[in-house]
C-alpha atoms as a PDB file:
ATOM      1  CA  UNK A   1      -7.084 -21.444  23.990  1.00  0.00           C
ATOM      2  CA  UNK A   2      -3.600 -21.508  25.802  1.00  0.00           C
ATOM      3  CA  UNK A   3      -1.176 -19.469  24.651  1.00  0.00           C
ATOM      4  CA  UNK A   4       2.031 -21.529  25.114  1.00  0.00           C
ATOM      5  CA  UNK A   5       4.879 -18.920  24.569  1.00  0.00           C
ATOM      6  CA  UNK A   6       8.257 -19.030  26.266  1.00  0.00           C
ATOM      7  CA  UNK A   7       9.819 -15.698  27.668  1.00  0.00           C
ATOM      8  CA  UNK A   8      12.961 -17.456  26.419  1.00  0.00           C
ATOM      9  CA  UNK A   9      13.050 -18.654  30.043  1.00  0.00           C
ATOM     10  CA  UNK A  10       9.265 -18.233  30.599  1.00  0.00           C
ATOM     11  CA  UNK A  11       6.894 -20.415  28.805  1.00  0.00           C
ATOM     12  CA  UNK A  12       3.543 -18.424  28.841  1.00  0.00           C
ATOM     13  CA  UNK A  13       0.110 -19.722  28.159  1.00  0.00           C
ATOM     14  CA  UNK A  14      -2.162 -16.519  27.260  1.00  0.00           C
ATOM     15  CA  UNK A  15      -6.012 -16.912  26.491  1.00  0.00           C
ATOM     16  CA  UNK A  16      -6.997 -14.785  23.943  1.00  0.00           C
ATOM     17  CA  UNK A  17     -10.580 -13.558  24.012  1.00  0.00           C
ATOM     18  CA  UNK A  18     -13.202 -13.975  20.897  1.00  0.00           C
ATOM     19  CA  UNK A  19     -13.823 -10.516  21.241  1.00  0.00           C
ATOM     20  CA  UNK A  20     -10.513  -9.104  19.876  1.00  0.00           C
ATOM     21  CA  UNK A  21      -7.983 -11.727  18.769  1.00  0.00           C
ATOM     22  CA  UNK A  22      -5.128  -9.488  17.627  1.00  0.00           C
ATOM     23  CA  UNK A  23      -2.263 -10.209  15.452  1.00  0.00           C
ATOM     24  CA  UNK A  24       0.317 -11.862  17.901  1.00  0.00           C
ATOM     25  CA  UNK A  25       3.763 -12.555  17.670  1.00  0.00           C
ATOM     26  CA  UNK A  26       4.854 -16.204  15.965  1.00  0.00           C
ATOM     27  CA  UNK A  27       7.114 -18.796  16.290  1.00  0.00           C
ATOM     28  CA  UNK A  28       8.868 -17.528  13.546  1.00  0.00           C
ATOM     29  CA  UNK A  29       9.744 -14.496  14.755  1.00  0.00           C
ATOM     30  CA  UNK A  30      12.541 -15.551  16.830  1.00  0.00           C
ATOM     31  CA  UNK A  31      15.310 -17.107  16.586  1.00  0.00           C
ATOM     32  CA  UNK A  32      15.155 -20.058  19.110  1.00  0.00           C
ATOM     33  CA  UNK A  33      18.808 -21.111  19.317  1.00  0.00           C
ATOM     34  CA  UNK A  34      19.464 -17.650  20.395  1.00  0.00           C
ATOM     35  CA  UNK A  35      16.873 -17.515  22.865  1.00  0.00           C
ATOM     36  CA  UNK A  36      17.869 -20.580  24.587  1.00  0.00           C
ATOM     37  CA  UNK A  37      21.624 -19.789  24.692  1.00  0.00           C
ATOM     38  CA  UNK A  38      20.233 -16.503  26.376  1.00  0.00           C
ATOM     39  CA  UNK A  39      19.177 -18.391  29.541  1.00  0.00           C
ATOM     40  CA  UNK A  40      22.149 -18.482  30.699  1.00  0.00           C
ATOM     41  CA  UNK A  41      22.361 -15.141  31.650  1.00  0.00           C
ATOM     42  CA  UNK A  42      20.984 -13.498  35.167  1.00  0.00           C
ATOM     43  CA  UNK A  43      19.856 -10.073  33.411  1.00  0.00           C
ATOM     44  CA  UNK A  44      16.244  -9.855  32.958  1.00  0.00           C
ATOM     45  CA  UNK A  45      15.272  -8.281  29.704  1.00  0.00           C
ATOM     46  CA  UNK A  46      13.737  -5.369  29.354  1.00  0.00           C
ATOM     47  CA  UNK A  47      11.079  -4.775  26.739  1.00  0.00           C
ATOM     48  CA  UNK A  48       9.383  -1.405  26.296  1.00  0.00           C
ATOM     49  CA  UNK A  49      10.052   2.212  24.904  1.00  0.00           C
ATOM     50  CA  UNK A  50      13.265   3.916  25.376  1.00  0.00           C
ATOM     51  CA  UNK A  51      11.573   6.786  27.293  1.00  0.00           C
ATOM     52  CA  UNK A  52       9.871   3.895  29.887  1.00  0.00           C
ATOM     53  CA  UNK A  53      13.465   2.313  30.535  1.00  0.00           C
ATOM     54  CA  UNK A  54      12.606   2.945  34.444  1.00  0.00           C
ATOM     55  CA  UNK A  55      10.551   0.124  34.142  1.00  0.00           C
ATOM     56  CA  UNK A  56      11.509  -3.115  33.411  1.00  0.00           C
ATOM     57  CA  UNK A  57       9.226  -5.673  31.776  1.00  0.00           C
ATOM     58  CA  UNK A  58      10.354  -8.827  32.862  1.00  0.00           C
ATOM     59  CA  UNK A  59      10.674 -11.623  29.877  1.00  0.00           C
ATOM     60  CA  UNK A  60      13.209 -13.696  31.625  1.00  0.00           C
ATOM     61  CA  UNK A  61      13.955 -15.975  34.877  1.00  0.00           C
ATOM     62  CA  UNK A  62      16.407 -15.205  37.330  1.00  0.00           C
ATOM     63  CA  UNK A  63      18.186 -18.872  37.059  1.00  0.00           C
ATOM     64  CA  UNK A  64      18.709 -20.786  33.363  1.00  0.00           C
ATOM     65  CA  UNK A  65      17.253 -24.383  33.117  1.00  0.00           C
ATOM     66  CA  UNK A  66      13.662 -22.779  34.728  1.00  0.00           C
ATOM     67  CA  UNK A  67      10.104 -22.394  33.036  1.00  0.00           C
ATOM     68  CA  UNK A  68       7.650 -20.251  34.360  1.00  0.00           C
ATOM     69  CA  UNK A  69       4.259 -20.988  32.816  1.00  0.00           C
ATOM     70  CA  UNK A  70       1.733 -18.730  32.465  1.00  0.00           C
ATOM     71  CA  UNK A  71      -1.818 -18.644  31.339  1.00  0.00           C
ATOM     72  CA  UNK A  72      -3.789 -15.469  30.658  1.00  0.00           C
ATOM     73  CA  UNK A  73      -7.931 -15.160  30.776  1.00  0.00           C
ATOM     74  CA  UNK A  74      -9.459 -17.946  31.455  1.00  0.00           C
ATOM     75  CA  UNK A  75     -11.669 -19.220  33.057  1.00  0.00           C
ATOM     76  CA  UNK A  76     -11.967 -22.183  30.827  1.00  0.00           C
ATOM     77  CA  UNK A  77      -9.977 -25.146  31.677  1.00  0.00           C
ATOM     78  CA  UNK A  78      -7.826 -23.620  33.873  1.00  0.00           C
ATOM     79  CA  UNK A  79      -8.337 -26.427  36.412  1.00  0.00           C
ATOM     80  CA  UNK A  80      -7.801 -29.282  34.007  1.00  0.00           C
ATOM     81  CA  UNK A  81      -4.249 -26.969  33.668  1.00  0.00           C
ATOM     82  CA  UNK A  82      -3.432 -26.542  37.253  1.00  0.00           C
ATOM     83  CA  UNK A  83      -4.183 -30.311  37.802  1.00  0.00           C
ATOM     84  CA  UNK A  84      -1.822 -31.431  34.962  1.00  0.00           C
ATOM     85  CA  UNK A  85       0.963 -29.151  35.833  1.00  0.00           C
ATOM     86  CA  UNK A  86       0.380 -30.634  40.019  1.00  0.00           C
ATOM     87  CA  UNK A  87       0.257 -34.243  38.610  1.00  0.00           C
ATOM     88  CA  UNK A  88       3.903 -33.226  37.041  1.00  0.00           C
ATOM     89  CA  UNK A  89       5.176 -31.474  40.130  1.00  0.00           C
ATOM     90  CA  UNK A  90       5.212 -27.975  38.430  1.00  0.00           C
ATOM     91  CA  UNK A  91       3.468 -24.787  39.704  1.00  0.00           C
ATOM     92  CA  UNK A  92       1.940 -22.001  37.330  1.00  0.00           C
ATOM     93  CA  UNK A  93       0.986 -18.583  37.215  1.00  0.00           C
ATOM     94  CA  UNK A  94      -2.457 -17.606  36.601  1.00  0.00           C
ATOM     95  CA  UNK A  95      -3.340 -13.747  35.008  1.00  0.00           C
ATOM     96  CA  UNK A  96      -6.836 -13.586  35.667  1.00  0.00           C
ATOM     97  CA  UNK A  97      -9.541 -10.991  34.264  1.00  0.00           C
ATOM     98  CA  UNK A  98     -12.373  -9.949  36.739  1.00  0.00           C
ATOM     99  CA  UNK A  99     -15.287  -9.942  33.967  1.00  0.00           C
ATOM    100  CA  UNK A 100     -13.834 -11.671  30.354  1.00  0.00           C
ATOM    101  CA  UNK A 101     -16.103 -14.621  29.644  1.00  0.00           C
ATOM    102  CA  UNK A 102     -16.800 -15.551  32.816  1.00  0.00           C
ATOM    103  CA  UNK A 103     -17.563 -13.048  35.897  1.00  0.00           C
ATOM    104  CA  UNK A 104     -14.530 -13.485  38.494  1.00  0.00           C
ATOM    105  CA  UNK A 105     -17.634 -13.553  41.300  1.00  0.00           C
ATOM    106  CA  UNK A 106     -18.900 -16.283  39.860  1.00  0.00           C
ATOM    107  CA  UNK A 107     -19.098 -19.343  42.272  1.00  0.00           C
ATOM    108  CA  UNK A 108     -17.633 -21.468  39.583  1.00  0.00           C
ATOM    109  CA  UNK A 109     -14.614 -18.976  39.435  1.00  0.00           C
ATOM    110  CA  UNK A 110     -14.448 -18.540  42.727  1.00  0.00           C
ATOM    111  CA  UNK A 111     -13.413 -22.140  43.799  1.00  0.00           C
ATOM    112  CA  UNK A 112     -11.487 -22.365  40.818  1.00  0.00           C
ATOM    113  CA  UNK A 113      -9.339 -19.663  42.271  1.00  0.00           C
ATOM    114  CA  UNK A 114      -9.508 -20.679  45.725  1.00  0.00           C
ATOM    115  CA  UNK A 115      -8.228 -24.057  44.249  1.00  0.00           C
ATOM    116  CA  UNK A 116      -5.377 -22.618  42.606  1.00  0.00           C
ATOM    117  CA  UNK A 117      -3.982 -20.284  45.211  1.00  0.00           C
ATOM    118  CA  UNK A 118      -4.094 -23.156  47.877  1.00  0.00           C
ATOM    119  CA  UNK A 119      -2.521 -25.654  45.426  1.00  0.00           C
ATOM    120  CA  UNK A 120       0.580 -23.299  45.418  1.00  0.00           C
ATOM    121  CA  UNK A 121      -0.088 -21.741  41.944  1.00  0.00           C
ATOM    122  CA  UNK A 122       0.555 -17.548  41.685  1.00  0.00           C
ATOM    123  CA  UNK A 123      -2.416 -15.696  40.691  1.00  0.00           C
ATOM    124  CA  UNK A 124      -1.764 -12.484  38.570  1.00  0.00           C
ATOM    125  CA  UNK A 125      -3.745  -9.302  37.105  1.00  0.00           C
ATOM    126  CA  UNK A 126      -4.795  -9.135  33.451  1.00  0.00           C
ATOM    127  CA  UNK A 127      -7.256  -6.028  33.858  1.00  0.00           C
ATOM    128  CA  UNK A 128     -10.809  -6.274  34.631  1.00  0.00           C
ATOM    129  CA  UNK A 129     -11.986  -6.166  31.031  1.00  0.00           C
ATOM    130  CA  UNK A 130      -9.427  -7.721  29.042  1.00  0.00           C
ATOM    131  CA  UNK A 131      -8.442  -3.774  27.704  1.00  0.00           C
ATOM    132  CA  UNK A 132      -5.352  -2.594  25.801  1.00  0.00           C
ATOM    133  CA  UNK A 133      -4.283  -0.524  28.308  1.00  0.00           C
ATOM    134  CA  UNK A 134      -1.737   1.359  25.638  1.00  0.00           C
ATOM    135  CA  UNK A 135      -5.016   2.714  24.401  1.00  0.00           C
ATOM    136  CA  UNK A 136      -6.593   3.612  27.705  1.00  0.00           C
ATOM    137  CA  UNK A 137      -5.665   6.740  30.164  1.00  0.00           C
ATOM    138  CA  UNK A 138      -4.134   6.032  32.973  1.00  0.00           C
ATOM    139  CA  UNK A 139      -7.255   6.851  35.175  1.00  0.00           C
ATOM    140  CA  UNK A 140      -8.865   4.182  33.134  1.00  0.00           C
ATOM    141  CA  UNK A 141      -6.343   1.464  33.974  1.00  0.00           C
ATOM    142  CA  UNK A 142      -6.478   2.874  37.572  1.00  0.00           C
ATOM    143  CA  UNK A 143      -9.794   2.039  37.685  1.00  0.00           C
ATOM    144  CA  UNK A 144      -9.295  -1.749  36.121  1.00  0.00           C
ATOM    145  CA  UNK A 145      -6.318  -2.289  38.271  1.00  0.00           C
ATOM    146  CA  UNK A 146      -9.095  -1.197  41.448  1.00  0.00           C
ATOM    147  CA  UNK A 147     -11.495  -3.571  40.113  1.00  0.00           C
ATOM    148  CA  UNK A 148      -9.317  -6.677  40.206  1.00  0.00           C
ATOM    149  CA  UNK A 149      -7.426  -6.253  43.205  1.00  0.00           C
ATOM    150  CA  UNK A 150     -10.857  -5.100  45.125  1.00  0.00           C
ATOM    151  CA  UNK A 151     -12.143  -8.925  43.645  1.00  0.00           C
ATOM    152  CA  UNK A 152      -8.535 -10.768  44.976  1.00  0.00           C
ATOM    153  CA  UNK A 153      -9.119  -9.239  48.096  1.00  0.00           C
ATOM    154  CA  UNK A 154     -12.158 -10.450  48.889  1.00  0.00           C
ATOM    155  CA  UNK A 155     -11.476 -13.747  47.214  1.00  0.00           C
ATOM    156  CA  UNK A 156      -8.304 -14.970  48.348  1.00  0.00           C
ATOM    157  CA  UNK A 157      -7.053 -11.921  50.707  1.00  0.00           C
ATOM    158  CA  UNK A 158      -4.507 -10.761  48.097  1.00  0.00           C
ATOM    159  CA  UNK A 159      -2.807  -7.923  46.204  1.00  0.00           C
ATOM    160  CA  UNK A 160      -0.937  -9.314  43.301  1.00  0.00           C
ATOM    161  CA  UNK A 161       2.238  -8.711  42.456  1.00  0.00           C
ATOM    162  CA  UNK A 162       2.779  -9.744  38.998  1.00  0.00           C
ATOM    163  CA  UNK A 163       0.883  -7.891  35.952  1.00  0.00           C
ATOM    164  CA  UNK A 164       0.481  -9.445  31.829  1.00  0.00           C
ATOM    165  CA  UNK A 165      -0.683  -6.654  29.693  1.00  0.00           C
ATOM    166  CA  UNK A 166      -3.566  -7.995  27.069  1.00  0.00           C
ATOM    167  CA  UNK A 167      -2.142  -8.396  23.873  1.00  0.00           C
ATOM    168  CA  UNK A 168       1.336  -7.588  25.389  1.00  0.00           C
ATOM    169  CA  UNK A 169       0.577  -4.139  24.238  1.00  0.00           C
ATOM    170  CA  UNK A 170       1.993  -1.418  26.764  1.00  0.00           C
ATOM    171  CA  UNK A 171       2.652   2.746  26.778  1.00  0.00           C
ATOM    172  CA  UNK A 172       5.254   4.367  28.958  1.00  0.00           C
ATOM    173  CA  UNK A 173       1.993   6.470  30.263  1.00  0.00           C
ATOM    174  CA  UNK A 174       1.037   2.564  31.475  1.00  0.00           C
ATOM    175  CA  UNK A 175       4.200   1.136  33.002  1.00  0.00           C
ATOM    176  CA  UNK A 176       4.256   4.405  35.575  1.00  0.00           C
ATOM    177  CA  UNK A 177       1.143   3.720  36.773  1.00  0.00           C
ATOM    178  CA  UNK A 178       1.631  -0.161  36.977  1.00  0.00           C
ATOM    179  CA  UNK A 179       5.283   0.902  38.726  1.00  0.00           C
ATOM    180  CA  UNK A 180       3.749   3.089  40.535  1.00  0.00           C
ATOM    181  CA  UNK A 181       1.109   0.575  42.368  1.00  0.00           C
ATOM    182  CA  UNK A 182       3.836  -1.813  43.085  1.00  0.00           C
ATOM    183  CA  UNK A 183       3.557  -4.567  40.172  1.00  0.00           C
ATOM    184  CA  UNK A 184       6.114  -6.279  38.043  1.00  0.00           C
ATOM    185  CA  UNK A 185       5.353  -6.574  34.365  1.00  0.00           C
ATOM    186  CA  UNK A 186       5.842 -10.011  33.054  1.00  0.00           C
ATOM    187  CA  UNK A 187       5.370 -10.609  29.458  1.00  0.00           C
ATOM    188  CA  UNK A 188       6.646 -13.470  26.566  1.00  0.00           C
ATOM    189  CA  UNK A 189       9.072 -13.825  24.671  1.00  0.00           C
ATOM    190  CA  UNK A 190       8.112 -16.660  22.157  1.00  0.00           C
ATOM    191  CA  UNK A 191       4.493 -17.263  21.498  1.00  0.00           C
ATOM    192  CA  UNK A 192       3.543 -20.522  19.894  1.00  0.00           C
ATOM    193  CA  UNK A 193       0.834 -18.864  18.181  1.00  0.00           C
ATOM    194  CA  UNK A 194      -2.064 -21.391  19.182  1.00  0.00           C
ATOM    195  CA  UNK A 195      -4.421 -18.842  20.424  1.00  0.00           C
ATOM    196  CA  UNK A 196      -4.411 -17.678  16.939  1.00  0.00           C
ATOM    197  CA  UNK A 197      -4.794 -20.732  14.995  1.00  0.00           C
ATOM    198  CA  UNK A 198      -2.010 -22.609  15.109  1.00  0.00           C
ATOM    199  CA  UNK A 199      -2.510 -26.529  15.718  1.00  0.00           C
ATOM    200  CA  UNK A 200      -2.141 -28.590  18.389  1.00  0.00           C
ATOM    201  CA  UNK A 201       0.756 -30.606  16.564  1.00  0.00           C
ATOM    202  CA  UNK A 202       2.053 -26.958  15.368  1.00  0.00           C
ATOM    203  CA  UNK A 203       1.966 -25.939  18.532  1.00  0.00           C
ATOM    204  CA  UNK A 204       4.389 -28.967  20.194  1.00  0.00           C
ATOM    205  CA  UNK A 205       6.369 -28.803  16.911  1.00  0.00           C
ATOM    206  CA  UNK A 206       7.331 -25.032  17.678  1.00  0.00           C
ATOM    207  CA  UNK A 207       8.435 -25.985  21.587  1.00  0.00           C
ATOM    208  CA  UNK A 208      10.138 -28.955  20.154  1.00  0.00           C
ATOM    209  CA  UNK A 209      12.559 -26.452  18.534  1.00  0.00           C
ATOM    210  CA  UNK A 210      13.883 -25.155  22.521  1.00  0.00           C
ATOM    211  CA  UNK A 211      16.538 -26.797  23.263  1.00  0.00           C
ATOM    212  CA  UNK A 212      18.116 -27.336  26.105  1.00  0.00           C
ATOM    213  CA  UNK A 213      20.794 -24.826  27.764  1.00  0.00           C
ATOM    214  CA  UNK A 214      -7.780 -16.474  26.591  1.00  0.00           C
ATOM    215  CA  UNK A 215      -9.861 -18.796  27.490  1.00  0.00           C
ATOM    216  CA  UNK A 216      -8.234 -21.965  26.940  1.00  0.00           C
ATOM    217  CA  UNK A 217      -9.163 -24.014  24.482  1.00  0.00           C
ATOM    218  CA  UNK A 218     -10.071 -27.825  24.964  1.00  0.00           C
ATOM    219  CA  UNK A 219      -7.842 -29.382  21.978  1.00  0.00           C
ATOM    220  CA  UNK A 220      -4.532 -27.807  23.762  1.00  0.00           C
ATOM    221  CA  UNK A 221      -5.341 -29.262  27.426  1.00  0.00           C
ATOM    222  CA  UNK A 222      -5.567 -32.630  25.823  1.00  0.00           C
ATOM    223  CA  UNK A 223      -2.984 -32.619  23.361  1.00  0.00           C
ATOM    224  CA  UNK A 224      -0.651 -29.653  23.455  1.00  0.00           C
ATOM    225  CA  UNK A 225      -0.080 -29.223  27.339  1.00  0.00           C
ATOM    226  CA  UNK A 226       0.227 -32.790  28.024  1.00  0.00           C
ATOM    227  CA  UNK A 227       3.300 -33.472  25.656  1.00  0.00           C
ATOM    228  CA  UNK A 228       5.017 -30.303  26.339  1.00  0.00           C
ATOM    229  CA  UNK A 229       4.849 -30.545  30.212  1.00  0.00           C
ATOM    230  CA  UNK A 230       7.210 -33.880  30.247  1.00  0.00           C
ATOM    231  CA  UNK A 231       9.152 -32.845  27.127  1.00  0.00           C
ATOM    232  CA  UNK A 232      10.506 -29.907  28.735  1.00  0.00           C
ATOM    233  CA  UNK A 233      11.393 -31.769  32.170  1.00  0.00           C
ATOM    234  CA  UNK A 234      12.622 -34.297  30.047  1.00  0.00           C
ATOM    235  CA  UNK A 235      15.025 -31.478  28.681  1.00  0.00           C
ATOM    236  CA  UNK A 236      15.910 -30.495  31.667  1.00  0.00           C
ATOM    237  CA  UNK A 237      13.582 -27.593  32.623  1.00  0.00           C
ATOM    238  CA  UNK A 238      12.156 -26.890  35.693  1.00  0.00           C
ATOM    239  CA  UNK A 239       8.644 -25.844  36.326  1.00  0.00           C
ATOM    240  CA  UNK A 240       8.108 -23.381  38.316  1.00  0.00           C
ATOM    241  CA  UNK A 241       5.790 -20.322  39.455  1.00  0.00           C
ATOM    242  CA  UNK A 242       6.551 -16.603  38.292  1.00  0.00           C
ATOM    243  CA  UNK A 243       7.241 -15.772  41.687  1.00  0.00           C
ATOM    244  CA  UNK A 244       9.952 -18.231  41.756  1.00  0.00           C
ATOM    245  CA  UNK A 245      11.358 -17.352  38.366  1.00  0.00           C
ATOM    246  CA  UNK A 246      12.098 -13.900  39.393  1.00  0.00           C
ATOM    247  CA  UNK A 247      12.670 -14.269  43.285  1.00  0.00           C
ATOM    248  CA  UNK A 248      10.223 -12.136  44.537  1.00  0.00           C
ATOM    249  CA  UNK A 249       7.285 -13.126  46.294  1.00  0.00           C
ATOM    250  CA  UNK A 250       4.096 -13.636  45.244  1.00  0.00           C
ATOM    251  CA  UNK A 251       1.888 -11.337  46.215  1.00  0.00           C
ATOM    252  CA  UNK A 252       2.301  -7.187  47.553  1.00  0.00           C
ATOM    253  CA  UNK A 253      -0.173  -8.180  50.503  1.00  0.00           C
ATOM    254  CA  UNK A 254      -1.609 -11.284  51.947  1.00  0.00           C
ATOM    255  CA  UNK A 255      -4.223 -10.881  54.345  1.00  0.00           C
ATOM    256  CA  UNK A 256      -8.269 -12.743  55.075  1.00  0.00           C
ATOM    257  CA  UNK A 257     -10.454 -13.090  52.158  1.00  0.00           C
ATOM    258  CA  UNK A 258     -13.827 -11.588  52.769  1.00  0.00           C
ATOM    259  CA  UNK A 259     -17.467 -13.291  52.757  1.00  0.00           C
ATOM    260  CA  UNK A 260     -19.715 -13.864  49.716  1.00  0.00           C
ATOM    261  CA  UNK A 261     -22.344 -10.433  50.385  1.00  0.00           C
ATOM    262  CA  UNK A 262     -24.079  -8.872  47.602  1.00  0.00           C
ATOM    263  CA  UNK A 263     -20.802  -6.914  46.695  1.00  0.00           C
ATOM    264  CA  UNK A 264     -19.157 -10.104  45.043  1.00  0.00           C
ATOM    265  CA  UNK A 265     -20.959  -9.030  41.641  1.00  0.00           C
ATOM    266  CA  UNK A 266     -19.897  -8.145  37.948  1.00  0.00           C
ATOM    267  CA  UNK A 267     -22.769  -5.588  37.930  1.00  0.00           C
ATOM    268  CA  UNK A 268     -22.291  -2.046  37.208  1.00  0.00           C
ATOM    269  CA  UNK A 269     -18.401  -2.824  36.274  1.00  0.00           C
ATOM    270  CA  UNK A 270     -16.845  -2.377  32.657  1.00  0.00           C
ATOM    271  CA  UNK A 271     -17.763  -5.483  30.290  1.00  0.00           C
ATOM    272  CA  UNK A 272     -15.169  -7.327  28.448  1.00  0.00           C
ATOM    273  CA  UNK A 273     -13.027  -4.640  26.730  1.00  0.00           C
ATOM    274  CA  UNK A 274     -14.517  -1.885  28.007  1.00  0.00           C
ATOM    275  CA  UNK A 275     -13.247   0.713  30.253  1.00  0.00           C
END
């Protein structure tokens, strides 16, 4: 399902796999006034440990009135949600697994992506497996970090830039090796709890409250994402890619994507939440 959660000024779609759906932050959990009258501000908030305080996890954009959405996992529907958010002149941000539900060498997944990056949308790292990486070593997310950019690479020619920890869980131990490799850590700030539950008309209800100042399910392409899109440009938001909500560019590298060879393959890799 999509996760539709705003970073106060991100609004972040994660998939949640079937393997592990965790307990996830609600709507009710924050206080949405506050949050909006916090997008005024150009300081990005930092979430994390007061011993990881080198590294900042970003939860907000650098200019109010923006939305960055996001959607974590896939691969299913993500079209149908890069083709609404086109038809409405926005841009997303995708955080794609390598092998989740779907195997990221997958034809299927592979023009999907293709698709996406051409169309303008940023494509992101969510770990190979879908894996808390607070509960991994860092050799271990090392190795899931390797796996995903080795698949961009040959995919699209890319490193990415931007990183969403699964579950939004993260360690200090995790953030130095993520800072280390060069990647910005995006995650939410208010999670409309769909990808645990929550109803469509829940769902709209809870981004009806912002005012202005894992795989994804079916029921939220056709109902939730297609009344929030206009009622947030209707309120004044603009739609735009993480890259764009943070001003940095996309991407760490952009080079030639490779040719399909017997190396494109999920084989012999970690499964979904493995390590």
């Amino acid at each position: 399902m999509v996760r539709l959660t705003t970073l106060a000024l991100l609004l972040s779609s994660a998939a949640i796999p079937a393997l592990a759906v965790p307990a996830r932050l609600s709507s009710s959990d924050f206080d949405f006034d506050q949050a909006v009258a916090n997008l005024t501000s150009s300081t990005l908030v930092e979430r994390g440990e007061i011993e990881a305080r080198a590294v900042s996890v970003q939860t907000k954009c650098k200019k109010s009135g923006q939305f960055a959405l996001t959607f974590d996992d896939g691969p299913l529907y993500g079209g149908s949600v890069a083709s609404l958010l086109e038809s409405n002149g926005g841009r997303g941000t995708f955080f794609v697994n390598g092998y989740n539900w779907d195997c990221i060498y997958s034809p299927a997944r592979v023009d999907d992506l293709i698709k996406r990056y051409k169309a303008g949308h940023v494509i992101g790292s969510h770990t190979w497996g879908h894996v808390d990486i607070a509960k991994i070593t860092p050799a271990q997310l090392n190795k899931q970090l390797d796996l995903v950019e080795t698949a961009l690479m040959k995919i699209l020619g890319i490193k990415p830039r931007f990183f969403r920890p699964p579950y939004g869980s993260y360690n200090s131990a995790a953030l130095k090796v993520l800072q280390q490799r060069g990647y910005t850590v995006v995650n939410w700030y208010f999670d409309s709890g769909d990808s645990v539950g929550k109803s469509a008309s829940q769902s709209i209800a809870a981004y009806k409250k912002i005012k202005t100042g894992s795989p994804t399910y079916e029921s939220t392409i056709k109902t939730v994402m297609p009344a929030v899109i206009p009622m947030l440009r209707q309120k004044g938001w603009t739609l735009v890619s993480m890259a764009d909500c943070l001003g940095l560019s996309p991407y760490q590298s952009v080079g030639s994507p490779g040719k399909r060879d017997s190396s494109w393959t999920c084989n012999g890799t970690p499964g979904p939440g493995q390590t």
